[in-house]
C-alpha atoms as a PDB file:
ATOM      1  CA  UNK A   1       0.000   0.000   0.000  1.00  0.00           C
ATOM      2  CA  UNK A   2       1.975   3.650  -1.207  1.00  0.00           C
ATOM      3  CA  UNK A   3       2.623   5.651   1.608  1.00  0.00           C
ATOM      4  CA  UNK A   4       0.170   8.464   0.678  1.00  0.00           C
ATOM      5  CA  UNK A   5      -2.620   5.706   0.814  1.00  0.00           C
ATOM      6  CA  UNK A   6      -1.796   5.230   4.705  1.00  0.00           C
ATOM      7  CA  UNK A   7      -1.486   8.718   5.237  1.00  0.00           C
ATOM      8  CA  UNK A   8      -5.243   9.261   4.095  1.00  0.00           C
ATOM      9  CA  UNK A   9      -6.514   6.261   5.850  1.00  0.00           C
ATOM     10  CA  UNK A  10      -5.097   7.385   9.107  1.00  0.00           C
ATOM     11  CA  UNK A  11      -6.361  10.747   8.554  1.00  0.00           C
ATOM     12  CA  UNK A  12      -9.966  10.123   8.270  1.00  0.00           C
ATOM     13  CA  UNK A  13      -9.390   7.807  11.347  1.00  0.00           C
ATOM     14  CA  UNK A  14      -8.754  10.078  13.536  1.00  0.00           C
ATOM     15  CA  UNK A  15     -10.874  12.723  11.452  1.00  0.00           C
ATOM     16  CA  UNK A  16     -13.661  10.474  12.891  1.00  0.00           C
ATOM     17  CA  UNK A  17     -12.386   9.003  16.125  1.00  0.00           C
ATOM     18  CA  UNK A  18     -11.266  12.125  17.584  1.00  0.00           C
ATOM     19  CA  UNK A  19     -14.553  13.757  17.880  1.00  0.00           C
ATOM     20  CA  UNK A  20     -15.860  10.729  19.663  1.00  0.00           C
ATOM     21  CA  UNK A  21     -12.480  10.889  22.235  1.00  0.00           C
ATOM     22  CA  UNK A  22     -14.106  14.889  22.603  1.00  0.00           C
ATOM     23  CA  UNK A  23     -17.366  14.075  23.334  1.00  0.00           C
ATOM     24  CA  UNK A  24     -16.676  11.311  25.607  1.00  0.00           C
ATOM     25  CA  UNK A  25     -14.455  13.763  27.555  1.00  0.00           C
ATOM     26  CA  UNK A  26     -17.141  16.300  27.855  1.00  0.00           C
ATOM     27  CA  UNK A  27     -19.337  12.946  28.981  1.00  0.00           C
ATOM     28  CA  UNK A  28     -17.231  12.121  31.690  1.00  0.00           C
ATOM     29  CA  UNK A  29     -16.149  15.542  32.727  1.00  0.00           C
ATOM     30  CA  UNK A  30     -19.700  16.159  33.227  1.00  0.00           C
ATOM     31  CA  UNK A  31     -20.932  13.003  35.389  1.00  0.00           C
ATOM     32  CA  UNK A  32     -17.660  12.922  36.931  1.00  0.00           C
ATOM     33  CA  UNK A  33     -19.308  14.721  40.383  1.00  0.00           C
ATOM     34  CA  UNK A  34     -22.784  12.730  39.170  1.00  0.00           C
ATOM     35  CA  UNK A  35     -22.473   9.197  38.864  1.00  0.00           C
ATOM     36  CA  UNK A  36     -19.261   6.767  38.745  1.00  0.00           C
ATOM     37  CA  UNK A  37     -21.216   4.480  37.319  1.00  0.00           C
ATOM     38  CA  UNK A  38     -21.998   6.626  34.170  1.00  0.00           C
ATOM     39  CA  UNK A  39     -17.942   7.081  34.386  1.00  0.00           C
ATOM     40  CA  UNK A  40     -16.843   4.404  33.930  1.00  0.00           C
ATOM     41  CA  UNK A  41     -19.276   3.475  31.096  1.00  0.00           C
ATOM     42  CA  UNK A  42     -18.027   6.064  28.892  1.00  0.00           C
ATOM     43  CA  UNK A  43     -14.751   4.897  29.805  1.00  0.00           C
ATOM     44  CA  UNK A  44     -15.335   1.611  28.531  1.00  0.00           C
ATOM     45  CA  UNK A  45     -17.540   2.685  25.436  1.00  0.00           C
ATOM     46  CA  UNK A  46     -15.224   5.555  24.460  1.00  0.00           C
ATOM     47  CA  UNK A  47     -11.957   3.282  22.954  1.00  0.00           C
ATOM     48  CA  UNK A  48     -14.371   1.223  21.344  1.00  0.00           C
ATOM     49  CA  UNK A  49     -16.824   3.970  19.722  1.00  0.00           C
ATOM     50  CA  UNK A  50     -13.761   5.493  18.474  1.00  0.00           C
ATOM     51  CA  UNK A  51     -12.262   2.366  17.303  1.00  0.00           C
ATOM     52  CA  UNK A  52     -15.435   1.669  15.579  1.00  0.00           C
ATOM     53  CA  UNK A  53     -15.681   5.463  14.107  1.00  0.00           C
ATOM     54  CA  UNK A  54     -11.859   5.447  13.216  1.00  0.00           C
ATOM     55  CA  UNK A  55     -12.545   2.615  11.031  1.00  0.00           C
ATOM     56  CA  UNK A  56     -16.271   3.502   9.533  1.00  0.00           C
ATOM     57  CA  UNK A  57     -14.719   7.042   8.427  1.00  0.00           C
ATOM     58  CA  UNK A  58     -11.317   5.260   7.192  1.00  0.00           C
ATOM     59  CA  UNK A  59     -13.289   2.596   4.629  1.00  0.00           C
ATOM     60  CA  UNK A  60     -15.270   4.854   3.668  1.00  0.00           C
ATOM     61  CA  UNK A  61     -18.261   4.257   4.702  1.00  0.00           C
ATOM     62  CA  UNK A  62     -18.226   0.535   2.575  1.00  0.00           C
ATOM     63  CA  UNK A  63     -19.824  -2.195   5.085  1.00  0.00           C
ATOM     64  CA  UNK A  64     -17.121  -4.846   3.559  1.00  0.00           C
ATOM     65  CA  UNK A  65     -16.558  -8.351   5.215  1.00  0.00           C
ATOM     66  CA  UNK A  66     -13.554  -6.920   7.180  1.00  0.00           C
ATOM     67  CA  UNK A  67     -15.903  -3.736   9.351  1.00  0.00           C
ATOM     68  CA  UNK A  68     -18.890  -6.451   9.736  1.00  0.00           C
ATOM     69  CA  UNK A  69     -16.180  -8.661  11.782  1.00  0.00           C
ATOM     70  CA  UNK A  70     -14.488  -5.453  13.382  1.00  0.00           C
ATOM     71  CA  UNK A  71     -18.244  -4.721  14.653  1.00  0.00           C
ATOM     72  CA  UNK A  72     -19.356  -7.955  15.624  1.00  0.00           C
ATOM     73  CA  UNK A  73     -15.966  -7.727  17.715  1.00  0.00           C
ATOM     74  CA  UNK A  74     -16.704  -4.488  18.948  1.00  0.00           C
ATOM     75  CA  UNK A  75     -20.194  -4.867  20.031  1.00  0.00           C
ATOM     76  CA  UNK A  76     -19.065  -8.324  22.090  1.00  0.00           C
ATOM     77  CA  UNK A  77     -16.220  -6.943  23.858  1.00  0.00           C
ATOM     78  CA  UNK A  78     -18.692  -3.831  24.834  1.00  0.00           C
ATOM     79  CA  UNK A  79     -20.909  -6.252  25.810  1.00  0.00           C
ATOM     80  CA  UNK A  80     -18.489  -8.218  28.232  1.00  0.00           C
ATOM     81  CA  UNK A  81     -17.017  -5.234  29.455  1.00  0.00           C
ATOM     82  CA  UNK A  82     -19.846  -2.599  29.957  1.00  0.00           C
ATOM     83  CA  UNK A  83     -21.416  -4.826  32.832  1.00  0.00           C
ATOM     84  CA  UNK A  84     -17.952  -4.839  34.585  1.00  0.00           C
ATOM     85  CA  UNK A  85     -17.513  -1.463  34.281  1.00  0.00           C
ATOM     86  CA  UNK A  86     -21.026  -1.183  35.913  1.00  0.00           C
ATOM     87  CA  UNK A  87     -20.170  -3.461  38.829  1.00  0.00           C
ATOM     88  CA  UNK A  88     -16.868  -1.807  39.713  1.00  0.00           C
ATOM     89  CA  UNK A  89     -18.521   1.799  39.628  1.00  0.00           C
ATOM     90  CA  UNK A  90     -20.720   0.407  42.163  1.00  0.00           C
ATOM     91  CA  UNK A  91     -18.211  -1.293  43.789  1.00  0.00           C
ATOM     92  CA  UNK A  92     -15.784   1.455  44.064  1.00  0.00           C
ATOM     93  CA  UNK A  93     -18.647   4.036  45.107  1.00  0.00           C
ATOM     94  CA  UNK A  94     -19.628   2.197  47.654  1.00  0.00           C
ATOM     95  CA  UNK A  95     -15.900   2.125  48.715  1.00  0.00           C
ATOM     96  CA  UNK A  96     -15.470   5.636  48.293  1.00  0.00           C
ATOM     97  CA  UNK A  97     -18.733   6.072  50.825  1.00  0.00           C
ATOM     98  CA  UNK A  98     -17.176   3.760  53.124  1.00  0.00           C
ATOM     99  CA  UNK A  99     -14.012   5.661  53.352  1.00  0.00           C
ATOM    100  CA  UNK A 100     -15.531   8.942  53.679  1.00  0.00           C
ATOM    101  CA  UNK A 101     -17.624   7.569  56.661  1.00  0.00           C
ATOM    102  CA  UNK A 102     -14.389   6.158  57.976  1.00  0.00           C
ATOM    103  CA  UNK A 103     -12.641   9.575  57.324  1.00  0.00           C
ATOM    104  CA  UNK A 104     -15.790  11.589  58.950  1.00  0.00           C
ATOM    105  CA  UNK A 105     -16.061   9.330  62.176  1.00  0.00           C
ATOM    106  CA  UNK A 106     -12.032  10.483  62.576  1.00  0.00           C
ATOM    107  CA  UNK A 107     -12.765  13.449  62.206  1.00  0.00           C
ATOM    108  CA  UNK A 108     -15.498  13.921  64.471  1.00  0.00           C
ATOM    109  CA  UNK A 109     -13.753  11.672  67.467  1.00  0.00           C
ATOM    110  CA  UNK A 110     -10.729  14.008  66.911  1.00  0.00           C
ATOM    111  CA  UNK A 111     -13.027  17.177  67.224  1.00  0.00           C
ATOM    112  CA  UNK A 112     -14.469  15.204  70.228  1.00  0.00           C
ATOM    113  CA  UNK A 113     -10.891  14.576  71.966  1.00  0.00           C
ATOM    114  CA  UNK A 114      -9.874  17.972  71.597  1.00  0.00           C
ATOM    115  CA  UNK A 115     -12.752  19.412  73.185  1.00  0.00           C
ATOM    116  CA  UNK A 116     -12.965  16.716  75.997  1.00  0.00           C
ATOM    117  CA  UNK A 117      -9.089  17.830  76.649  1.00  0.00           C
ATOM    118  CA  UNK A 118     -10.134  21.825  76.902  1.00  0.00           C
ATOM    119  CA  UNK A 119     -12.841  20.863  79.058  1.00  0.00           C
ATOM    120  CA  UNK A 120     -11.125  18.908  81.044  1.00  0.00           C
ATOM    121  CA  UNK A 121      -7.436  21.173  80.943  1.00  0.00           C
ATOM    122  CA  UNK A 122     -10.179  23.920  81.795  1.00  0.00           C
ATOM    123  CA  UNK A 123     -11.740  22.212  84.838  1.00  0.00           C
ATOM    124  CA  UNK A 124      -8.963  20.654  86.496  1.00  0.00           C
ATOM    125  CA  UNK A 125      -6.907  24.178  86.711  1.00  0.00           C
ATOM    126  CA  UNK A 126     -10.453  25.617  89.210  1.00  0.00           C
ATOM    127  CA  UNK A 127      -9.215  23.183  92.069  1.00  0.00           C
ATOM    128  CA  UNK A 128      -5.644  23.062  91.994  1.00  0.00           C
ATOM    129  CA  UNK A 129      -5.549  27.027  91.776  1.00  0.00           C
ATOM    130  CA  UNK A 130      -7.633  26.589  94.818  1.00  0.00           C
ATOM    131  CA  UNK A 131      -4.850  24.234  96.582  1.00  0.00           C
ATOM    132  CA  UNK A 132      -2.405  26.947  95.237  1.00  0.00           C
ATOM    133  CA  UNK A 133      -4.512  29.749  96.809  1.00  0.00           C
ATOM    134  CA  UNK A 134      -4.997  27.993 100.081  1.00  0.00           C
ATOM    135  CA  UNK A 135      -1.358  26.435 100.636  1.00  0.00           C
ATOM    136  CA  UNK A 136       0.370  30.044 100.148  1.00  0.00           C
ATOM    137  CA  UNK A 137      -2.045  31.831 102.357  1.00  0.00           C
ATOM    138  CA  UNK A 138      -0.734  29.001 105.260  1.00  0.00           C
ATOM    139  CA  UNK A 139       3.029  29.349 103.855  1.00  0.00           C
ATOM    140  CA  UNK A 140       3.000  33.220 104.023  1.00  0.00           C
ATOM    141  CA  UNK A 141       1.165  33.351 107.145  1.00  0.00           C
ATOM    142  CA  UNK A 142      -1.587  36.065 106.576  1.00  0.00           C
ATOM    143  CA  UNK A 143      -4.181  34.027 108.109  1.00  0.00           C
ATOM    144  CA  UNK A 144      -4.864  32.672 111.966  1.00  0.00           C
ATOM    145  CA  UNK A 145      -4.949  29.690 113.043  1.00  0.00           C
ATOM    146  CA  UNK A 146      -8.811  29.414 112.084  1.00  0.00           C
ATOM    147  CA  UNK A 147      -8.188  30.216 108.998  1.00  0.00           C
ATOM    148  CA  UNK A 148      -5.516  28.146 108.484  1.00  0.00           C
ATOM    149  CA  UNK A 149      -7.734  25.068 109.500  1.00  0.00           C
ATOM    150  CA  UNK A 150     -10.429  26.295 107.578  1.00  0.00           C
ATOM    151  CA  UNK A 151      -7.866  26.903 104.375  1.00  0.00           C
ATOM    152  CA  UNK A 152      -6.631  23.156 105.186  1.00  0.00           C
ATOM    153  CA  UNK A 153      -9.784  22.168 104.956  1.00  0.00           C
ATOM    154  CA  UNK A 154      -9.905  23.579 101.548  1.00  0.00           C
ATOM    155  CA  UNK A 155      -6.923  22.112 100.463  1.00  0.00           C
ATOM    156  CA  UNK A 156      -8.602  18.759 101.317  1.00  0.00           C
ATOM    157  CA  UNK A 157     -12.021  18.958  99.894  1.00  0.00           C
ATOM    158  CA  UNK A 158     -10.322  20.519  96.396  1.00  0.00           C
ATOM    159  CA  UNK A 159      -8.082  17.393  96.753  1.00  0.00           C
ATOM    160  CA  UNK A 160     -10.849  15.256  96.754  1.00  0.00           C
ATOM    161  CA  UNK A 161     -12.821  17.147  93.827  1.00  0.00           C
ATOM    162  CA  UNK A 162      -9.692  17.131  91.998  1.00  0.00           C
ATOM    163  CA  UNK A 163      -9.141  13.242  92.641  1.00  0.00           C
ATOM    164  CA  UNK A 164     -13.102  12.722  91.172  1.00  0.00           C
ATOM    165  CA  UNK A 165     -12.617  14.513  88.428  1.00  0.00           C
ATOM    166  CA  UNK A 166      -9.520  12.440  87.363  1.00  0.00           C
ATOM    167  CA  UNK A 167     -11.673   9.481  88.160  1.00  0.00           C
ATOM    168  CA  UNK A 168     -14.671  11.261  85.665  1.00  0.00           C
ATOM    169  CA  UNK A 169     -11.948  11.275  83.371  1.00  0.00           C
ATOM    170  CA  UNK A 170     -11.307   7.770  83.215  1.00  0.00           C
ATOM    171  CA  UNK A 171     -14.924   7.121  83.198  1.00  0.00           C
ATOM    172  CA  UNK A 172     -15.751   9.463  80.329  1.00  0.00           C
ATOM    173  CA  UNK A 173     -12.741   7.609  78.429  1.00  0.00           C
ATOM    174  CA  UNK A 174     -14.508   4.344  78.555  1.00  0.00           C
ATOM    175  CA  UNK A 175     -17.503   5.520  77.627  1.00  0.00           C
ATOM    176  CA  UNK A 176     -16.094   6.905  74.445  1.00  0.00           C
ATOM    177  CA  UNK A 177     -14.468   3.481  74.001  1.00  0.00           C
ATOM    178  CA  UNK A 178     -17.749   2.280  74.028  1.00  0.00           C
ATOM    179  CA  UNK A 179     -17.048  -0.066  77.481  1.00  0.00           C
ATOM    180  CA  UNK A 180     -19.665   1.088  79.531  1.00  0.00           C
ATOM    181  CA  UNK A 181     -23.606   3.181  78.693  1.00  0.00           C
ATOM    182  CA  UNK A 182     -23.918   6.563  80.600  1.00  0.00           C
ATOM    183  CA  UNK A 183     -26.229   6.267  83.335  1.00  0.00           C
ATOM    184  CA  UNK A 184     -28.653  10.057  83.569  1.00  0.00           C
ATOM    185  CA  UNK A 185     -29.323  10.920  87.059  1.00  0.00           C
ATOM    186  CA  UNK A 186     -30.953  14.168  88.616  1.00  0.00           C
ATOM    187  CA  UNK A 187     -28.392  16.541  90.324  1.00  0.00           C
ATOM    188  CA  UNK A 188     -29.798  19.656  92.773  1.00  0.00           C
ATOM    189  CA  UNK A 189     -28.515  22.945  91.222  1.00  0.00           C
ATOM    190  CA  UNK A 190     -27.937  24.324  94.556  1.00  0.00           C
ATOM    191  CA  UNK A 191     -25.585  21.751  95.593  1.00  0.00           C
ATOM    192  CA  UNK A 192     -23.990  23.112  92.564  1.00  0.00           C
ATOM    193  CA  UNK A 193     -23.935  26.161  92.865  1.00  0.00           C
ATOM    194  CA  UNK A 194     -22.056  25.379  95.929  1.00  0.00           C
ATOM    195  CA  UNK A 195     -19.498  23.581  94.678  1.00  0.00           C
ATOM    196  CA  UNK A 196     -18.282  26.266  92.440  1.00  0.00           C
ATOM    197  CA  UNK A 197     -18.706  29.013  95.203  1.00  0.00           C
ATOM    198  CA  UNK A 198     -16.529  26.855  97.431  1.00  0.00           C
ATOM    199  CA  UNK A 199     -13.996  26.074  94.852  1.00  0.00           C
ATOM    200  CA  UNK A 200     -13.149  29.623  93.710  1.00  0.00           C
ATOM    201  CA  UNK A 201     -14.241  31.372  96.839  1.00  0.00           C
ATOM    202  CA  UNK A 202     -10.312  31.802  98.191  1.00  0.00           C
ATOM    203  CA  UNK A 203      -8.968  32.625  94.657  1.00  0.00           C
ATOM    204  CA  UNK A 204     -12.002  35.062  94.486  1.00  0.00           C
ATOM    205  CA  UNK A 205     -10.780  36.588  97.741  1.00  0.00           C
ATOM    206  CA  UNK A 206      -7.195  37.472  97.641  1.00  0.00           C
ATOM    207  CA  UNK A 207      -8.117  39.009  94.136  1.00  0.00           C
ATOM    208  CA  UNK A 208     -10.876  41.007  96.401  1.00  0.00           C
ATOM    209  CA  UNK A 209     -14.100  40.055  94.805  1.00  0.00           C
ATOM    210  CA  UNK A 210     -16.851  38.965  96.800  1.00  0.00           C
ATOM    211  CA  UNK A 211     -18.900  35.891  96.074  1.00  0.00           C
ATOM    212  CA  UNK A 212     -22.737  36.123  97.377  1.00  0.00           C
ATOM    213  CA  UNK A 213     -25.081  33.197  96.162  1.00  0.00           C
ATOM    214  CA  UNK A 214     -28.850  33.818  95.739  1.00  0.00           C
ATOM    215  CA  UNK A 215     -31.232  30.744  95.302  1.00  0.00           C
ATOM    216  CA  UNK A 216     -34.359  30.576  95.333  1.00  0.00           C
ATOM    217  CA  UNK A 217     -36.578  28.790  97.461  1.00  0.00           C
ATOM    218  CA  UNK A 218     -36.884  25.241  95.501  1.00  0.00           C
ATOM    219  CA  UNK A 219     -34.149  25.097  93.749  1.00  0.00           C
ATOM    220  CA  UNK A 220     -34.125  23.550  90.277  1.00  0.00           C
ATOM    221  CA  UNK A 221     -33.053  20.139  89.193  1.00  0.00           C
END
C-alpha cells in the first residue's frame, strides 16, 4: 500500500475518532461529580466507539466483510465489558462512601478529643488554683490559726474534687471506648452552685471580689 494511501486512511481515522475521544471527555467531565457508574461506562464505550468510528470514516463508509467482523468484535467486547464497568462503579462508590464515613467518624472523634481535653485542661486548673490559693495563704502566714484550718480544709475537699474529676476522666474515656452506657441521674442545682462558690471562693478573695449566692426557694433540678 503507497505511503500516501496510509497517510489518508489514518487521517480520516482520527478525522472520525477524535470527535468521539471529545465528546466522551465532555461525557465524563460532566458526570464525573454525578455518577461513577456513568464514568466508567463512557470509559469503557469511548476506545471502542472510536475504534469503531476510526474505522467507519477510514473505509469509507463501505460495510465490507472486514468492518462487519471489526463490529461484531466491537459490540461483544462492549458487551463483556460494559457490565464490569457497571459493577466496579458500584463497587468502588460504595468504597469511596465507606471511606468517607471512615474519614468523617475520625474526624469527628478528633473534634471530640480535643474538646474533651479543653474541658477537662479547663476544669482541672479551678481546684488546683484553689490548693495553690490555700497552701500560700498558710506558707505566708496572713491568716490565723482558724483560717488556716479552715484553708486546710480547703486544700482537702479541692483534693478530693480534683481526685473525682480524674476518676470522671477515666470514666468518660470508657464511655467513648464504648465499654460502659452513661447512666442520667438528677443533680440539685444548689448543691452546685455550691461547689463552684466553694472552689473559687479563696482565689475570688485574695483578688478582692466577693462571692454572694442567691437561690431561690426550691431550687431547680
Amino acid at each position: 500500500m503507497p505511503t500516501t494511501d496510509l497517510w489518508e486512511i489514518a487521517g480520516w481515522a482520527l478525522a472520525w475518532s477524535i470527535p468521539v475521544v471529545l465528546i466522551g471527555a465532555l461525557t465524563i467531565r460532566l458526570a464525573r461529580w454525578r455518577s461513577l457508574a456513568v464514568s466508567m461506562v463512557a470509559l469503557v464505550l469511548i476506545p471502542t466507539l472510536a475504534t469503531f468510528t476510526g474505522i467507519l470514516g477510514a473505509s469509507g463508509f463501505m460495510i465490507t466483510e472486514t468492518f462487519e467482523r471489526t463490529a461484531v468484535v466491537l459490540v461483544v467486547v462492549s458487551v463483556v465489558t460494559i457490565p464490569a464497568a457497571v459493577l466496579l462503579a458500584r463497587y468502588q462508590a460504595r468504597r469511596t462512601v465507606w471511606e468517607q464515613e471512615i474519614r468523617d467518624s475520625e474526624r469527628t472523634a478528633e473534634q471530640s478529643r480535643r474538646r474533651l481535653v479543653a474541658f477537662v485542661s479547663h476544669d482541672l486548673r479551678t481546684p488546683l488554683a484553689g490548693i495553690r490559693a490555700g497552701a500560700e495563704a498558710i506558707a505566708d502566714g496572713v491568716v490565723n490559726d482558724d483560717e488556716a484550718r479552715e484553708q486546710a480544709k480547703h486544700i482537702e475537699h479541692e483534693s478530693i474534687r480534683l481526685s473525682e474529676m480524674v476518676d470522671d476522666l477515666f470514666e468518660m474515656s470508657k464511655i467513648n471506648a464504648g465499654a460502659v452506657q452513661p447512666a442520667h441521674e438528677t443533680v440539685a442545682l444548689d448543691e452546685v452552685v455550691d461547689d463552684v462558690v466553694t472552689a473559687h471562693r479563696i482565689v475570688a478573695e485574695r483578688a478582692g471580689v466577693a462571692l454572694h449566692v442567691d437561690l431561690p426557694d426550691e431550687p431547680y433540678r
